[in-house]
C-alpha atoms as a PDB file:
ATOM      1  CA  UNK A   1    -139.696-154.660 162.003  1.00  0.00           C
ATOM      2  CA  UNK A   2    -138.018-156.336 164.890  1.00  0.00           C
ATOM      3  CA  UNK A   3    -138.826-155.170 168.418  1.00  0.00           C
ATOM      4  CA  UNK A   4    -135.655-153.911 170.494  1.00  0.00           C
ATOM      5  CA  UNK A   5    -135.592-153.919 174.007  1.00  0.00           C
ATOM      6  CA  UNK A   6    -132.698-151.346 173.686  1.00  0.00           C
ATOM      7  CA  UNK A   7    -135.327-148.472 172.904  1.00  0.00           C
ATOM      8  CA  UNK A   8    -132.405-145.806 172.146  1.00  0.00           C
ATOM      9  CA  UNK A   9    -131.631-148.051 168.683  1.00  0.00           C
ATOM     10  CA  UNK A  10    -135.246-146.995 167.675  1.00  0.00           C
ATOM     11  CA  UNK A  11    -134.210-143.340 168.166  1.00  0.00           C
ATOM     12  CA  UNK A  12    -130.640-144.321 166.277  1.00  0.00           C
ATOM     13  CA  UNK A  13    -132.411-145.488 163.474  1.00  0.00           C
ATOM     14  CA  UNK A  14    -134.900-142.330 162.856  1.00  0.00           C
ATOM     15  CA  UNK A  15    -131.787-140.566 163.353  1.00  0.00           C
ATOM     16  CA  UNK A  16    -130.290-142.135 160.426  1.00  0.00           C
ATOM     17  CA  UNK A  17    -133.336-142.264 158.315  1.00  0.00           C
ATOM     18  CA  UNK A  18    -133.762-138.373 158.057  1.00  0.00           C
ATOM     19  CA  UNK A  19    -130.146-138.066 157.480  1.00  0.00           C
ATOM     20  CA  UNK A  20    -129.914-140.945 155.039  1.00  0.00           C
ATOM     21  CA  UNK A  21    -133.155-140.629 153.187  1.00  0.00           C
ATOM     22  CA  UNK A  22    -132.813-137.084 152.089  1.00  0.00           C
ATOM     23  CA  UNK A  23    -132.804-136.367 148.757  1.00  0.00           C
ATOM     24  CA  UNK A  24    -131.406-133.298 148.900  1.00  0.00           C
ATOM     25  CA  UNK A  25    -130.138-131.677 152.062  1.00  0.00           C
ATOM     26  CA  UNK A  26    -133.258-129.763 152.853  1.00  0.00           C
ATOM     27  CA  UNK A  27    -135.532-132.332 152.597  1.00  0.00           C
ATOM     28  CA  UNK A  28    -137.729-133.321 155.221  1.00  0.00           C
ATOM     29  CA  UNK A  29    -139.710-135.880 153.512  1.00  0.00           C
ATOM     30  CA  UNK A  30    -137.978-139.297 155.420  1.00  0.00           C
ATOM     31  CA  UNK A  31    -139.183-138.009 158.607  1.00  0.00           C
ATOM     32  CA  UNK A  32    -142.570-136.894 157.504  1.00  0.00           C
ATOM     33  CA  UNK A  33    -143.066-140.884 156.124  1.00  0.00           C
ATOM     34  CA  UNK A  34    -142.359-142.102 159.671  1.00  0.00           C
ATOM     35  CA  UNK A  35    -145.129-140.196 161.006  1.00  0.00           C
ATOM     36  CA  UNK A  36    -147.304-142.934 159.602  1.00  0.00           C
ATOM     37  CA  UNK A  37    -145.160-145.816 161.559  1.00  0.00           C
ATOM     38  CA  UNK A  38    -146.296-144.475 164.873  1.00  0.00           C
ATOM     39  CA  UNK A  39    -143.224-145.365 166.359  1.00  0.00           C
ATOM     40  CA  UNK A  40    -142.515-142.161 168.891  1.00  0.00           C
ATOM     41  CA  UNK A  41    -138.995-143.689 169.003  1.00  0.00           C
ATOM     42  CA  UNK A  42    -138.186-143.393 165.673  1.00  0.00           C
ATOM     43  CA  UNK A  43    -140.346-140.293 164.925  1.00  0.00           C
ATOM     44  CA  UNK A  44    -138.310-138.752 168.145  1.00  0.00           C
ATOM     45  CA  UNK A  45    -134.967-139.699 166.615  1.00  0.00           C
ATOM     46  CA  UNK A  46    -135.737-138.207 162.693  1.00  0.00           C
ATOM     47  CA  UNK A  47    -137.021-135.184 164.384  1.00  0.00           C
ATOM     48  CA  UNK A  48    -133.829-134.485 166.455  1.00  0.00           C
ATOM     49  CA  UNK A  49    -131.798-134.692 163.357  1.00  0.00           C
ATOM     50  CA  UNK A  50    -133.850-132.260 161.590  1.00  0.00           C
ATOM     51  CA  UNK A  51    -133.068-130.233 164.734  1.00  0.00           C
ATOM     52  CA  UNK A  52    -129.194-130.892 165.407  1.00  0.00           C
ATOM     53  CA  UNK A  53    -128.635-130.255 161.732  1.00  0.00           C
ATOM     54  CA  UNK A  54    -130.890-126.857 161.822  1.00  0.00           C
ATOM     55  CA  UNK A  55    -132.941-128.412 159.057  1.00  0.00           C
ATOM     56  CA  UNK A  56    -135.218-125.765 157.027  1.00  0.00           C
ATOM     57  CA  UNK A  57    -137.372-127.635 155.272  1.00  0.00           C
ATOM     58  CA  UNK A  58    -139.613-126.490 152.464  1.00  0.00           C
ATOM     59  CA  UNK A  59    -142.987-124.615 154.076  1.00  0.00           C
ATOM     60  CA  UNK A  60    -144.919-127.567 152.749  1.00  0.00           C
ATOM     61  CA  UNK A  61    -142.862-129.810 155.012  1.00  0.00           C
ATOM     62  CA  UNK A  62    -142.608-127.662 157.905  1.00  0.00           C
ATOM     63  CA  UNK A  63    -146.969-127.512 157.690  1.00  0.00           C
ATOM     64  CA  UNK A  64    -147.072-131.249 157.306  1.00  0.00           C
ATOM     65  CA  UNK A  65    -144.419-131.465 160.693  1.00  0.00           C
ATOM     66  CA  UNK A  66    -146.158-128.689 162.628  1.00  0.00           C
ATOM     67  CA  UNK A  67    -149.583-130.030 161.911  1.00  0.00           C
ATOM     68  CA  UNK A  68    -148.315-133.439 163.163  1.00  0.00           C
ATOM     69  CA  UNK A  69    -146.967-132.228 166.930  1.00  0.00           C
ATOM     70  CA  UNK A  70    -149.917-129.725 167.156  1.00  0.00           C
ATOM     71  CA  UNK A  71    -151.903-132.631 167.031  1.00  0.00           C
ATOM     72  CA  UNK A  72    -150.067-133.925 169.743  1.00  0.00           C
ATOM     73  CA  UNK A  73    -151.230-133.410 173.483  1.00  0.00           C
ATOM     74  CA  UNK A  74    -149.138-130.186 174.937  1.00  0.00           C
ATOM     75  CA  UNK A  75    -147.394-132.455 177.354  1.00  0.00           C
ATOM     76  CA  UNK A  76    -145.993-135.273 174.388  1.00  0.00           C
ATOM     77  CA  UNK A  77    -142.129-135.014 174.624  1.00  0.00           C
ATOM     78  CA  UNK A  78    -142.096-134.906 170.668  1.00  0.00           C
ATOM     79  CA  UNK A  79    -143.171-131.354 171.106  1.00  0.00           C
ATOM     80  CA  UNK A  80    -140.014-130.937 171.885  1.00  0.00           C
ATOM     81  CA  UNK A  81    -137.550-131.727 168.938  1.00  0.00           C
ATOM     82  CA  UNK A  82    -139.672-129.848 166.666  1.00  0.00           C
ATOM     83  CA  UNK A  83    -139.645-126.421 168.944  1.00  0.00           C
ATOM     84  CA  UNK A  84    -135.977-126.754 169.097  1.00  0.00           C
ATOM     85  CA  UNK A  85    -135.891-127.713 165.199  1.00  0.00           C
ATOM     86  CA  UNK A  86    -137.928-124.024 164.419  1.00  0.00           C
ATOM     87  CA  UNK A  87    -135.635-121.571 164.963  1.00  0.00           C
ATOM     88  CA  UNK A  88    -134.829-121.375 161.311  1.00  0.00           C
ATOM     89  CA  UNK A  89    -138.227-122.056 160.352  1.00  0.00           C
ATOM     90  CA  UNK A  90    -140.673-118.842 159.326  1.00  0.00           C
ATOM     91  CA  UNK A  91    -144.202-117.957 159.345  1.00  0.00           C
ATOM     92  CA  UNK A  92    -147.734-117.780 160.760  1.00  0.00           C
ATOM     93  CA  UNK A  93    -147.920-121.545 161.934  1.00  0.00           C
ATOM     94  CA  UNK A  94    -144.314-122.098 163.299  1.00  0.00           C
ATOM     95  CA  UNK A  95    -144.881-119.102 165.567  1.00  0.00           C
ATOM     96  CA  UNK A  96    -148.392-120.266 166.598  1.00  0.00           C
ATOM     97  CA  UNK A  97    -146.671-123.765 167.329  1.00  0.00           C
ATOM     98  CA  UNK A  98    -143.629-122.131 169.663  1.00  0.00           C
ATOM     99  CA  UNK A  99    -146.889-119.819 171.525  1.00  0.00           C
ATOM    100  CA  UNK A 100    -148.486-123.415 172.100  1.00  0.00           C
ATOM    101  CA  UNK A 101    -145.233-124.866 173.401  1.00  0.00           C
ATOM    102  CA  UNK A 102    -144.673-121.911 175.505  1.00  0.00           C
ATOM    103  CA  UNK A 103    -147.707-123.260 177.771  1.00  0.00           C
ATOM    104  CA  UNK A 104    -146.171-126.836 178.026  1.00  0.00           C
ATOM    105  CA  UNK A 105    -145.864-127.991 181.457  1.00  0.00           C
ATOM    106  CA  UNK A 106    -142.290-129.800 180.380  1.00  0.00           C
ATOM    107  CA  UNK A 107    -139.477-126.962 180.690  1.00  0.00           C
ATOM    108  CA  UNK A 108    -137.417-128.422 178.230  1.00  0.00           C
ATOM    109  CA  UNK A 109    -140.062-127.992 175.567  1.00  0.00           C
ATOM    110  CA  UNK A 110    -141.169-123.851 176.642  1.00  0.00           C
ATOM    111  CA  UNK A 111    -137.420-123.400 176.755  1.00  0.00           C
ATOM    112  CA  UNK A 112    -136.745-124.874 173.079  1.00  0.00           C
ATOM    113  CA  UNK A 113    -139.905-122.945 172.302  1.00  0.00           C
ATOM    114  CA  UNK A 114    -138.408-119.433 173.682  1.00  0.00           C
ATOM    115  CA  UNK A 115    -135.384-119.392 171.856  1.00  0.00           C
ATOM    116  CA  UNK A 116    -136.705-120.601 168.461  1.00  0.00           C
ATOM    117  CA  UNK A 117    -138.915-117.617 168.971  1.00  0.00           C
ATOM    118  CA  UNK A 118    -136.418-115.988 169.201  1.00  0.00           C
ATOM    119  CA  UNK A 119    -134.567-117.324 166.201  1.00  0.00           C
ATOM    120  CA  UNK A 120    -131.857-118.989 168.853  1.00  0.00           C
ATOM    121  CA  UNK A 121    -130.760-122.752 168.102  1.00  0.00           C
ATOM    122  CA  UNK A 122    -128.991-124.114 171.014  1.00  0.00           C
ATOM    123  CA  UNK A 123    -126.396-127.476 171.198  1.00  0.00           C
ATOM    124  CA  UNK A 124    -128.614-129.569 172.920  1.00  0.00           C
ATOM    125  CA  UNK A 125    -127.178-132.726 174.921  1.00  0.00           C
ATOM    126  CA  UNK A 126    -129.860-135.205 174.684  1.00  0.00           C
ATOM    127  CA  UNK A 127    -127.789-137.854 176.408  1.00  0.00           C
END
């Protein structure tokens, strides 16, 4: 892939991939491939759209996401798009994720964690 300098594009183009890729509209599995690009850029931007569009993935695919930001320090600003993303998403592990994110020492990320706790998406204005 060509480097940009412009490193929002990167974001632009995860963006697109999740919404692009799916094959049906609950899919999660374009973002879940990017994991193995390590490209934070274009992980960050699939993950927002899974958020913005208040994505509920199959559990499978909400395990395979949550195991991939839990394995993520507690300060990584991907953290982030996947608290906010959880609001809709239920069970054991996405609760034990949002408890972990409530201990983050970025307030965007405990915040996103708090209301998807509380089952509360919010219109977040990343730019």
């Amino acid at each position: 892939m060509r480097e940009f300098e412009a490193t929002m594009i990167y974001v632009a183009i995860g963006d697109a991939i999740a919404r692009l890729g799916a094959s049906n509209q609950p899919d999660a599995s374009p973002v879940i491939e990017l994991f193995d690009s390590q490209n934070e850029k274009l992980i960050s931007g699939a993950l927002r759209a899974i958020a913005m569009r208040r994505l509920t993935p199959p559990n499978s695919q909400v395990s395979t996401i949550l195991d991939f930001v839990s394995g993520l320090p507690n300060d990584h600003h991907l953290r982030f798009w996947a608290a906010a993303a959880a609001a809709g998403w239920a069970g054991p592990q996405t609760q034990a994720y949002l408890r972990e994110c409530l201990d983050s020492p970025l307030a965007n990320v405990r915040e996103a964690a708090a209301l998807s706790a509380k089952g509360k998406y919010k219109d977040w204005r990343p730019l």
